[in-house]
C-alpha atoms as a PDB file:
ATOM      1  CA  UNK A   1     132.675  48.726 -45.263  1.00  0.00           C
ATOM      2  CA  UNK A   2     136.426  49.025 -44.346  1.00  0.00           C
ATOM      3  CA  UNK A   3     137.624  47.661 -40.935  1.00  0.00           C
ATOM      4  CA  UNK A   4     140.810  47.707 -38.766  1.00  0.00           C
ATOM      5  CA  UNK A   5     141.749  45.735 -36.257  1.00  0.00           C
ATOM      6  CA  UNK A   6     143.485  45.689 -33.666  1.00  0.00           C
ATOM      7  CA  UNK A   7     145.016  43.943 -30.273  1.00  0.00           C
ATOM      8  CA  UNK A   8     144.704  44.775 -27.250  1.00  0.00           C
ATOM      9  CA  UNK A   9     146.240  43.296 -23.752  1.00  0.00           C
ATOM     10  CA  UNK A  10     144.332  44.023 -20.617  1.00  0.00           C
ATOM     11  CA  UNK A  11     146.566  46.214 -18.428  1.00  0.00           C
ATOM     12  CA  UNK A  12     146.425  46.282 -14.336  1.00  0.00           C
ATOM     13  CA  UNK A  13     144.419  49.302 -14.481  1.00  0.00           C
ATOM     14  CA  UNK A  14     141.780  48.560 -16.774  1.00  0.00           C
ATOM     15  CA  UNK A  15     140.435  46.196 -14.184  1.00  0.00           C
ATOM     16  CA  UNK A  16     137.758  46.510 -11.499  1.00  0.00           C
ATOM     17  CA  UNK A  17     138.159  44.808  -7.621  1.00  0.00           C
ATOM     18  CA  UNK A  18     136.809  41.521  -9.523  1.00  0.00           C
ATOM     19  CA  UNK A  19     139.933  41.362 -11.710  1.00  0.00           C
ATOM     20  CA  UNK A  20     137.306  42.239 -14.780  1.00  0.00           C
ATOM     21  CA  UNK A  21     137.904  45.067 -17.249  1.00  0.00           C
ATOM     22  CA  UNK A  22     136.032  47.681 -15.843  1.00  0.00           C
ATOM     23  CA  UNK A  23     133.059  49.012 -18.667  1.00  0.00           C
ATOM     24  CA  UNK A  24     134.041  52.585 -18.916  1.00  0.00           C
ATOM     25  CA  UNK A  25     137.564  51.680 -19.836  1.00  0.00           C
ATOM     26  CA  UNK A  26     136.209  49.825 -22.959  1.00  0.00           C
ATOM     27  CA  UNK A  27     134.659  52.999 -23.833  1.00  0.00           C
ATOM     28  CA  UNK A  28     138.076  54.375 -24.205  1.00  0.00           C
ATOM     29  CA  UNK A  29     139.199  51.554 -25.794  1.00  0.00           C
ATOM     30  CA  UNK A  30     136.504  52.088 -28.612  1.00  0.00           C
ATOM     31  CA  UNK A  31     137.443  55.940 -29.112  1.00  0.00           C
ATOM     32  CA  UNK A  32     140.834  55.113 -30.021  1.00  0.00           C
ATOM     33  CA  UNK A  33     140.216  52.365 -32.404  1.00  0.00           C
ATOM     34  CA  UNK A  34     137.917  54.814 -33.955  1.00  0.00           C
ATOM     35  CA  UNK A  35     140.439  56.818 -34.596  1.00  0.00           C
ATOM     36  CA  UNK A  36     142.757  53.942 -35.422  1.00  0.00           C
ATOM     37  CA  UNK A  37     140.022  52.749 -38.371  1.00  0.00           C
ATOM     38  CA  UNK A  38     140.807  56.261 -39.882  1.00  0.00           C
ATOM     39  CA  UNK A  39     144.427  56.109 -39.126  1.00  0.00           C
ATOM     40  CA  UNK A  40     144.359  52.762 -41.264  1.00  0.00           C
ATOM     41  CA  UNK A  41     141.974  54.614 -43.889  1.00  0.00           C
ATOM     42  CA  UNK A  42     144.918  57.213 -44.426  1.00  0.00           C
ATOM     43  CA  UNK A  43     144.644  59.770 -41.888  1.00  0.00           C
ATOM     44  CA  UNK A  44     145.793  60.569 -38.693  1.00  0.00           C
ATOM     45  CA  UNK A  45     143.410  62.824 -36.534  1.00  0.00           C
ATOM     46  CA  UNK A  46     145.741  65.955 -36.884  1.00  0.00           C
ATOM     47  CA  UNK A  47     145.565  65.016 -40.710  1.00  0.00           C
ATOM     48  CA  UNK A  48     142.173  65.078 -40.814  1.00  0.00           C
ATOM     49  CA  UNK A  49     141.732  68.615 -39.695  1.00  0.00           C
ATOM     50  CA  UNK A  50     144.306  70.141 -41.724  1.00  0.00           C
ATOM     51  CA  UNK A  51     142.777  68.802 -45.001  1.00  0.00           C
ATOM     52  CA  UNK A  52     138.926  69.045 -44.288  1.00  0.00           C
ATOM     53  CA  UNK A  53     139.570  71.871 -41.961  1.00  0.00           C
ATOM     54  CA  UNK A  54     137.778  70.035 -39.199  1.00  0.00           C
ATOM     55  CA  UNK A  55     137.588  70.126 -35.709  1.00  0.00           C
ATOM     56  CA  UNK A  56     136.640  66.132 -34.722  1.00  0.00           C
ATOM     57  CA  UNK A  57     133.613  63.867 -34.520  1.00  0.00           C
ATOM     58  CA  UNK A  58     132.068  63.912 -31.504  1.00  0.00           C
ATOM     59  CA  UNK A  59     130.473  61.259 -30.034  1.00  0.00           C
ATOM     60  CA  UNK A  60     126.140  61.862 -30.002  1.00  0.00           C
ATOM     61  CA  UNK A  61     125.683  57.988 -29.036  1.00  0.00           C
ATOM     62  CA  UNK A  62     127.065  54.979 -27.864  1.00  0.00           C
ATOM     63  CA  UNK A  63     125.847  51.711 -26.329  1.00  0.00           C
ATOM     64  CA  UNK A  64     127.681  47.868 -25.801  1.00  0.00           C
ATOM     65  CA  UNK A  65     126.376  44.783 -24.920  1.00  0.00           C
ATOM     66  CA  UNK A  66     128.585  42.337 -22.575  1.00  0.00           C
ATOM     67  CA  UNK A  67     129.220  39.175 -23.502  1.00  0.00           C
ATOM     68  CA  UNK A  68     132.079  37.705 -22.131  1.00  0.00           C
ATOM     69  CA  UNK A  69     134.331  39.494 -19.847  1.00  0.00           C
ATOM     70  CA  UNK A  70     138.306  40.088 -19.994  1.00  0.00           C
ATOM     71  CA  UNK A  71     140.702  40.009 -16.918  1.00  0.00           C
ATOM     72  CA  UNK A  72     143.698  41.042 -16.616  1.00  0.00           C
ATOM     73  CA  UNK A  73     146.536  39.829 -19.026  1.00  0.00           C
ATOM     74  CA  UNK A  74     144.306  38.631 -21.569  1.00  0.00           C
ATOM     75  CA  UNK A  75     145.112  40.166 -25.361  1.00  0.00           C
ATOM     76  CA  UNK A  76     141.841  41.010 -26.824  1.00  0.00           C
ATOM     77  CA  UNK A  77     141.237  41.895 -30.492  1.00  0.00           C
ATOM     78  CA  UNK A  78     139.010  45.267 -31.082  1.00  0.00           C
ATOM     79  CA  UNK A  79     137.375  44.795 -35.078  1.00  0.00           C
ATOM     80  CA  UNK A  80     136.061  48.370 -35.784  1.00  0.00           C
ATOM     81  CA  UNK A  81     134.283  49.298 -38.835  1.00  0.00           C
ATOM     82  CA  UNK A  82     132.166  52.266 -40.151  1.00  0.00           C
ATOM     83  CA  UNK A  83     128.427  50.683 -40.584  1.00  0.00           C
ATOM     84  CA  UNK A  84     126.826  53.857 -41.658  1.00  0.00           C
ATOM     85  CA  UNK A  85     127.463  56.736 -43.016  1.00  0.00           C
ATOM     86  CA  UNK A  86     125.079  59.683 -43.958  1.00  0.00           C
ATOM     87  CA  UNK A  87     125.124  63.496 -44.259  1.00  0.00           C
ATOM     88  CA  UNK A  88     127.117  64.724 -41.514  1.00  0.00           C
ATOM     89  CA  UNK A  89     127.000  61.770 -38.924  1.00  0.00           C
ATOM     90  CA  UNK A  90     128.482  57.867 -38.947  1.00  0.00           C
ATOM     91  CA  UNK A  91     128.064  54.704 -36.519  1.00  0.00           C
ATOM     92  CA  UNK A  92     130.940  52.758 -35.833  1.00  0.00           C
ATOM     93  CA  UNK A  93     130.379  49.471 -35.106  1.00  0.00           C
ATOM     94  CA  UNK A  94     132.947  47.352 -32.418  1.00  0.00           C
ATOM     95  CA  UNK A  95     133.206  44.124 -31.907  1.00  0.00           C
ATOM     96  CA  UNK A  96     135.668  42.869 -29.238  1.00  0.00           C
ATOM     97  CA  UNK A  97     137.326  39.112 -29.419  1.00  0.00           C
ATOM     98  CA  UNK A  98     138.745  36.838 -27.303  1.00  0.00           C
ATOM     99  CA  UNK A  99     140.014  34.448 -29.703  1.00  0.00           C
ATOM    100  CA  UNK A 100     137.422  33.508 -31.650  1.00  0.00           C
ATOM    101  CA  UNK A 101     134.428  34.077 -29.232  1.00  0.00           C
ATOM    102  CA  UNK A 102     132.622  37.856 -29.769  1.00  0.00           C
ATOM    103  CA  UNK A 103     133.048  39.084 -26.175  1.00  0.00           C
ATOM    104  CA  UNK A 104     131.369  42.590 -26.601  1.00  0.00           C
ATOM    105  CA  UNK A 105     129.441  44.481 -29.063  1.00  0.00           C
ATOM    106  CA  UNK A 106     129.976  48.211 -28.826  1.00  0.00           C
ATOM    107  CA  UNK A 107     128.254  51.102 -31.254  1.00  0.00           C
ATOM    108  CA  UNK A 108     128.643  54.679 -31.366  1.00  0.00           C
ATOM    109  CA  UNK A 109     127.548  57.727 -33.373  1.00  0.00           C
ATOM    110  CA  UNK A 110     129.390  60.448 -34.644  1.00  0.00           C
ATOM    111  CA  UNK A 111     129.305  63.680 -35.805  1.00  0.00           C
ATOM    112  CA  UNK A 112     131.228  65.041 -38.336  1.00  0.00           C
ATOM    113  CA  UNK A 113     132.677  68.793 -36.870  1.00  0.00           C
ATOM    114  CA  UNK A 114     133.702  71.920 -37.158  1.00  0.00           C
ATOM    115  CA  UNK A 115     133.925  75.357 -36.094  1.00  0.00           C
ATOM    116  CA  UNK A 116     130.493  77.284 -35.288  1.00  0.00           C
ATOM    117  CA  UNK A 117     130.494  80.438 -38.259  1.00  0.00           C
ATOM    118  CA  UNK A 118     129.044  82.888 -35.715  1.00  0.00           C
ATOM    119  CA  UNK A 119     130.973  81.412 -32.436  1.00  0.00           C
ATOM    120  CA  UNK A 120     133.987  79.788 -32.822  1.00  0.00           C
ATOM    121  CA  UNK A 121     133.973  78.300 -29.360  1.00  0.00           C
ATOM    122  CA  UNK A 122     131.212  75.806 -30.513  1.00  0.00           C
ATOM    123  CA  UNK A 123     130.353  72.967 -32.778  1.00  0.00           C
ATOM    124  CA  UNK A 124     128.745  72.684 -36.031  1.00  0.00           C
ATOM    125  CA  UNK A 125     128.055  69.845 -38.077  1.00  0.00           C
ATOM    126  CA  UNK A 126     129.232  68.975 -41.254  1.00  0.00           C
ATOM    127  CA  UNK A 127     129.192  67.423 -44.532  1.00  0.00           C
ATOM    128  CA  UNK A 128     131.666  64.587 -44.535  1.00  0.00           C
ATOM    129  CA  UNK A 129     133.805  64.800 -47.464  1.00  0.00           C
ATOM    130  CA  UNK A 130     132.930  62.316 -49.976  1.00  0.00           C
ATOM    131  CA  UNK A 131     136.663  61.295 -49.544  1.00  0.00           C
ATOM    132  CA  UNK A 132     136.108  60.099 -46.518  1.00  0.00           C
ATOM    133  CA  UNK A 133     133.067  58.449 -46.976  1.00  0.00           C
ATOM    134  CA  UNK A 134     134.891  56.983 -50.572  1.00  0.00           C
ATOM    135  CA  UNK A 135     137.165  55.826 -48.629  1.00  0.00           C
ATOM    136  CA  UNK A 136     135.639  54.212 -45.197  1.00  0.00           C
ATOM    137  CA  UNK A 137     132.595  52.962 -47.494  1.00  0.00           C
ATOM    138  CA  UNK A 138     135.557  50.521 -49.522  1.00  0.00           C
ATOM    139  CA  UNK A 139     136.461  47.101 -48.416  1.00  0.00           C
ATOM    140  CA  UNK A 140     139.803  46.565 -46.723  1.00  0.00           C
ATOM    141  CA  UNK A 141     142.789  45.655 -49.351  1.00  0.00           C
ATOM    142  CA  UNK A 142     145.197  44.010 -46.594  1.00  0.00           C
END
């Protein structure tokens, strides 16, 4: 499946009063590689909702396991790849380095969005273009 990856350097504020990342900020951390992995699969998030006429892909589920924590001014590297893809929802897997040891495992689930046809204030899933799943199903060229 096509990856991206990316660095990261721990900031001041993404630690805890132990001089540890604090978990919630890797949450954050994972959202925007996700939408990093489909900036490096062609499309920015404004993009992807001109073309597909989409809202987003909200998030249903997510989950990490600790293995190693980071403290501050440590560069970390965030590996994020779609591992599934079906009808209208996707997992994206994370996996978060410091050098070469795996320090966390993250996973979320997706759904693929848009506008509600009888209320346009809420949600409705949908298809994901076969584009898109084309696309994030291909190996990395680079």
């Amino acid at each position: 499946m096509f990856s991206n990856r990316r660095t990261v350097r721990v900031e001041w504020g993404d630690c805890d009063a132990a001089g540890i990342v604090f978990y919630p900020r890797y949450f954050q951390m994972f959202d925007a590689s996700t939408h990093y992995l489909f900036e490096a699969a062609g499309w920015k998030k404004s993009d992807l909702r001109k073309k597909f006429e989409m809202i987003g892909f909200p998030m249903v589920d997510t989950r990490a396991k600790f293995l190693h924590p980071s403290s501050f001014g440590e560069d970390i590297v965030i590996e994020t790849r779609a591992a599934a893809i079906r009808n209208s929802s996707f997992d994206i897997e994370h996996r978060v380095y410091k050098g070469e040891t795996l320090a966390i495992e993250g996973f979320e689930t997706r759904v693929w969005s848009g506008a509600h046809p009888e209320d346009p204030k809420r949600l409705k899933a949908r298809k994901i273009p076969d584009e898109v799943v084309r696309r994030l199903s291909e190996p990395r060229d680079d």
